[in-house]
N, C-alpha and C. Protein backbone atom coordinates (compact mmCIF):
# COMPACT_ATOMS: atom_id res chain seq x y z
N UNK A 1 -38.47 12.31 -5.67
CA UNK A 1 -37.29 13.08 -5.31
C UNK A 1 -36.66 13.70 -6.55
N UNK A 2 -36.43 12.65 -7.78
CA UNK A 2 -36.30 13.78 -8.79
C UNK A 2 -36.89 14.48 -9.22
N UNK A 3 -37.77 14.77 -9.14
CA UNK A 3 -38.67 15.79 -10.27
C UNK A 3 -38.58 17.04 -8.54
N UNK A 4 -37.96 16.79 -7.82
CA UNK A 4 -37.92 18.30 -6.80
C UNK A 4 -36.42 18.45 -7.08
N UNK A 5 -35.52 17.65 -7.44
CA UNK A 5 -34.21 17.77 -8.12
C UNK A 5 -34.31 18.87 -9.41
N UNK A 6 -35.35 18.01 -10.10
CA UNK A 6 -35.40 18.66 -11.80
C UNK A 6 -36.07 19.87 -11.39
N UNK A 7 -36.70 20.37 -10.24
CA UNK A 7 -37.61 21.52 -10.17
C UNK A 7 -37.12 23.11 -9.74
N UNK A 8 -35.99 22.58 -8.95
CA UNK A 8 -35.32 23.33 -8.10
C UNK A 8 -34.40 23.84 -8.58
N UNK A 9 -33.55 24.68 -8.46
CA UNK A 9 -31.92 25.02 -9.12
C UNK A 9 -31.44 24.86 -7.34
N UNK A 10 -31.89 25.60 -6.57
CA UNK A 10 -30.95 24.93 -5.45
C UNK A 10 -30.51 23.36 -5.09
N UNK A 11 -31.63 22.86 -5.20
CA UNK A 11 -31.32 21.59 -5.19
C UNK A 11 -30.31 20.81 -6.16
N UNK A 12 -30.47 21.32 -7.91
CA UNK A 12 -29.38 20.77 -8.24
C UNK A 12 -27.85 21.24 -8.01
N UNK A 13 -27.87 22.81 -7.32
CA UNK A 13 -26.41 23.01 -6.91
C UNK A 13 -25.89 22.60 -5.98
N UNK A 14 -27.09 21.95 -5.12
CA UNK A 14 -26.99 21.01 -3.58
C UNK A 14 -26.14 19.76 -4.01
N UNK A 15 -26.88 19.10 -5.06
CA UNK A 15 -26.67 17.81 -5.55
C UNK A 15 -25.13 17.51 -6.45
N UNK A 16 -24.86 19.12 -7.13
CA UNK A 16 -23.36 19.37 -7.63
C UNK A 16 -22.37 19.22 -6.64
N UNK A 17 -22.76 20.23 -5.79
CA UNK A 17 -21.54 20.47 -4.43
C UNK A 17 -21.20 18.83 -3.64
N UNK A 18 -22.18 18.49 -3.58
CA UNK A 18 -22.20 16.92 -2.59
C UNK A 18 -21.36 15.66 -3.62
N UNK A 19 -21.48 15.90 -4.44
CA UNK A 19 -21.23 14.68 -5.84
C UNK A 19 -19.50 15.33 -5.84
N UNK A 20 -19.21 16.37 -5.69
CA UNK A 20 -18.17 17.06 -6.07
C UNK A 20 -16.96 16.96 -4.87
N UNK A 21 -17.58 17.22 -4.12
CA UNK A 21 -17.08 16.89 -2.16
C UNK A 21 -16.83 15.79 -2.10
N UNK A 22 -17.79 14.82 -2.25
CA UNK A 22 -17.74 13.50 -2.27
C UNK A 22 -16.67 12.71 -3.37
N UNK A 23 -16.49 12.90 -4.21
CA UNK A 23 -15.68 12.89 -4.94
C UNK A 23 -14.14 13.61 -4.87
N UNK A 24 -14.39 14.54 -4.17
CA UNK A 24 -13.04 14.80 -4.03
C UNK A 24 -11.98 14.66 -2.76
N UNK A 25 -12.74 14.09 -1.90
CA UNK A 25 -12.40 13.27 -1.04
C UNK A 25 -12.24 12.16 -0.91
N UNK A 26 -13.03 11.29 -1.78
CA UNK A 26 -12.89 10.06 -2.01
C UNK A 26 -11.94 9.35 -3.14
N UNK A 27 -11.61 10.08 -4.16
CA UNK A 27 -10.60 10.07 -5.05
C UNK A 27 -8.70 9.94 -4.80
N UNK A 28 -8.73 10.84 -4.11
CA UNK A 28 -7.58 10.89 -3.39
C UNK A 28 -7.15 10.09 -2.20
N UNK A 29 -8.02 9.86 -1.53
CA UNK A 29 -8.02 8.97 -0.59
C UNK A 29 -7.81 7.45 -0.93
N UNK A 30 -8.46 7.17 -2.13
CA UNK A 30 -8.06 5.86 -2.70
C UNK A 30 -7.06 5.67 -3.60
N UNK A 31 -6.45 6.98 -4.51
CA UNK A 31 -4.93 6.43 -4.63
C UNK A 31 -3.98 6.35 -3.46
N UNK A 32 -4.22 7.63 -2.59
CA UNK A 32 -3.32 7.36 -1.46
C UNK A 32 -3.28 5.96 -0.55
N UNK A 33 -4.10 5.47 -0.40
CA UNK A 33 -4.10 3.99 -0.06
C UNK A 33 -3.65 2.74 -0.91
N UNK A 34 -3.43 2.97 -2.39
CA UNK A 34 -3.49 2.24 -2.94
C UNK A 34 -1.57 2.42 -3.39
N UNK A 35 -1.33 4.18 -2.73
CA UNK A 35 0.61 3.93 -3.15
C UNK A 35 1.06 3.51 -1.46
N UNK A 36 0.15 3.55 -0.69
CA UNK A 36 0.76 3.36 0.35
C UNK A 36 1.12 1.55 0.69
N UNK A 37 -0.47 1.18 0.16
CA UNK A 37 -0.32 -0.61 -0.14
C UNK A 37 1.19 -0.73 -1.32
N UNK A 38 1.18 -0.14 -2.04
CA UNK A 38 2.47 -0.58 -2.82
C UNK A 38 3.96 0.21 -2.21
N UNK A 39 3.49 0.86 -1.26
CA UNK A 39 5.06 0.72 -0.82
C UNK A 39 5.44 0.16 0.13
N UNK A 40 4.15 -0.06 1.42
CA UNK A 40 4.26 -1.78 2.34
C UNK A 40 4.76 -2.84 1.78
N UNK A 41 4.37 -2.83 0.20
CA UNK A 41 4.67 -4.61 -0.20
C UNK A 41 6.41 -3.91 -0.53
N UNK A 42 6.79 -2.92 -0.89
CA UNK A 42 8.15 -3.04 -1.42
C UNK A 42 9.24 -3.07 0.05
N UNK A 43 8.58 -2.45 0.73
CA UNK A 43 9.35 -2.51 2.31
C UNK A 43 9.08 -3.80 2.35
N UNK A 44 8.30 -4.29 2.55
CA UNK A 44 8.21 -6.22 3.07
C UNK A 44 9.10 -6.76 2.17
N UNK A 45 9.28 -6.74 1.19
CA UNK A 45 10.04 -7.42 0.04
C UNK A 45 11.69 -6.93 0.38
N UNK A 46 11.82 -6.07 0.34
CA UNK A 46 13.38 -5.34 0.76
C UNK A 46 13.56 -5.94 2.05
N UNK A 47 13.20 -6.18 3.01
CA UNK A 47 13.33 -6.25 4.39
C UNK A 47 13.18 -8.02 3.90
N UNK A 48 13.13 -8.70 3.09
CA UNK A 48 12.92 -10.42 3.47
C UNK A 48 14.29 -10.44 2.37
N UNK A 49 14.53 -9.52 1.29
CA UNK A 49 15.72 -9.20 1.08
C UNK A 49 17.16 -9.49 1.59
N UNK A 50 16.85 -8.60 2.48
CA UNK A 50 18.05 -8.35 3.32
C UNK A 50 18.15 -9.44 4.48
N UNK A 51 16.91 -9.93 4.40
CA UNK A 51 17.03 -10.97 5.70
C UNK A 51 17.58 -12.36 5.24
N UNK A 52 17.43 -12.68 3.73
CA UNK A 52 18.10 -13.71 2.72
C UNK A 52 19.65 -13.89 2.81
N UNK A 53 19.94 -11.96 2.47
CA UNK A 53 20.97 -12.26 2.39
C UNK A 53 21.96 -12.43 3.37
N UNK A 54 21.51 -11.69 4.61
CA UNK A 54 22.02 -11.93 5.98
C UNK A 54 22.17 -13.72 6.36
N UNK A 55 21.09 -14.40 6.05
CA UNK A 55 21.47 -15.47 6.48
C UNK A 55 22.08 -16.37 5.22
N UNK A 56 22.41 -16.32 4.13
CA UNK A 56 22.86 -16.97 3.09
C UNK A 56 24.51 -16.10 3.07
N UNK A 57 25.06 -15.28 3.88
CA UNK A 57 26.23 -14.56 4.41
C UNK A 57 26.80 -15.69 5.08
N UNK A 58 25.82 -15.76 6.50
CA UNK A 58 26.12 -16.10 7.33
C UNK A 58 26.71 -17.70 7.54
N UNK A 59 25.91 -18.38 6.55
CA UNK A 59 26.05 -19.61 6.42
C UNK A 59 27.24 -20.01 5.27
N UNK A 60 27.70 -19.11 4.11
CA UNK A 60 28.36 -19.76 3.72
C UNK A 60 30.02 -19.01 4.25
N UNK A 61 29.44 -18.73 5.48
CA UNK A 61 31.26 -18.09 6.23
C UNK A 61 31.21 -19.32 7.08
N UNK A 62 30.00 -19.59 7.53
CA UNK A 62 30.44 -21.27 8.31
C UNK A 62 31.11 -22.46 7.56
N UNK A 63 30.61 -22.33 6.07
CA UNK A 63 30.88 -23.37 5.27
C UNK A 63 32.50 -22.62 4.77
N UNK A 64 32.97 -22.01 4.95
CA UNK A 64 34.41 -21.46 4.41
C UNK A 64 35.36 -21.96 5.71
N UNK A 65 35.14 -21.19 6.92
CA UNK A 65 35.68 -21.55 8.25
C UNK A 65 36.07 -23.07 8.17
N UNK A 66 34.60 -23.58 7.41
CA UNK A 66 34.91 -25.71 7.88
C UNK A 66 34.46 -25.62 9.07
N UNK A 67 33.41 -24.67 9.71
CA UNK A 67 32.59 -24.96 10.61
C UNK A 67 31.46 -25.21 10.45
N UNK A 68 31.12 -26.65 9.65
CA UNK A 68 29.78 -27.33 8.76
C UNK A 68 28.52 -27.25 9.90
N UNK A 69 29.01 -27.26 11.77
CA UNK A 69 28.03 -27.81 12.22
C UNK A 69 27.36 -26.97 12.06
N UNK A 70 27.51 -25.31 12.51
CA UNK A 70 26.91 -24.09 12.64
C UNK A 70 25.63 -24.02 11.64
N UNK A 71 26.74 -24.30 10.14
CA UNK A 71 25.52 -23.84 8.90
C UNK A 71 24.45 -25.20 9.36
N UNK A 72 24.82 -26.13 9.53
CA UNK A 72 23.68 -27.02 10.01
C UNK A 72 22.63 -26.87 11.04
N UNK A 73 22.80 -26.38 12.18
CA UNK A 73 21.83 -25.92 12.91
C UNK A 73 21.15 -24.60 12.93
């Protein structure tokens, strides 16, 4: 197969275009997956965030009130 590669000029502009396509589809496609994985983890992280502080709110207004049972259950 190479030496009809090395023989040809169509074939190696076949072999440019495909390497080039292939590559340029595949390039982009894997940073874009790779900012999209890092902005899932920052949404998951913000969102367990806010869910901390919602319940560490919540509990020490029970513990202010002197309504101990609440923060307990």
């Amino acid at each position: 197969m190479w030496t009809f590669v090395r023989r040809h000029l169509i074939a190696k502009l076949a072999l440019v275009l495909l390497v080039t396509l292939a590559l340029g589809f595949a390039v982009p496609a894997a940073i874009n997956a790779h900012l999209q994985s890092q902005q899932m983890r920052r949404s998951g992280q913000a969102a367990a965030q806010s869910m901390a502080q919602g319940l560490t709110a919540g509990v020490r207004t029970a513990m202010l009130t002197g309504n101990g049972i609440t923060a307990r259950s």
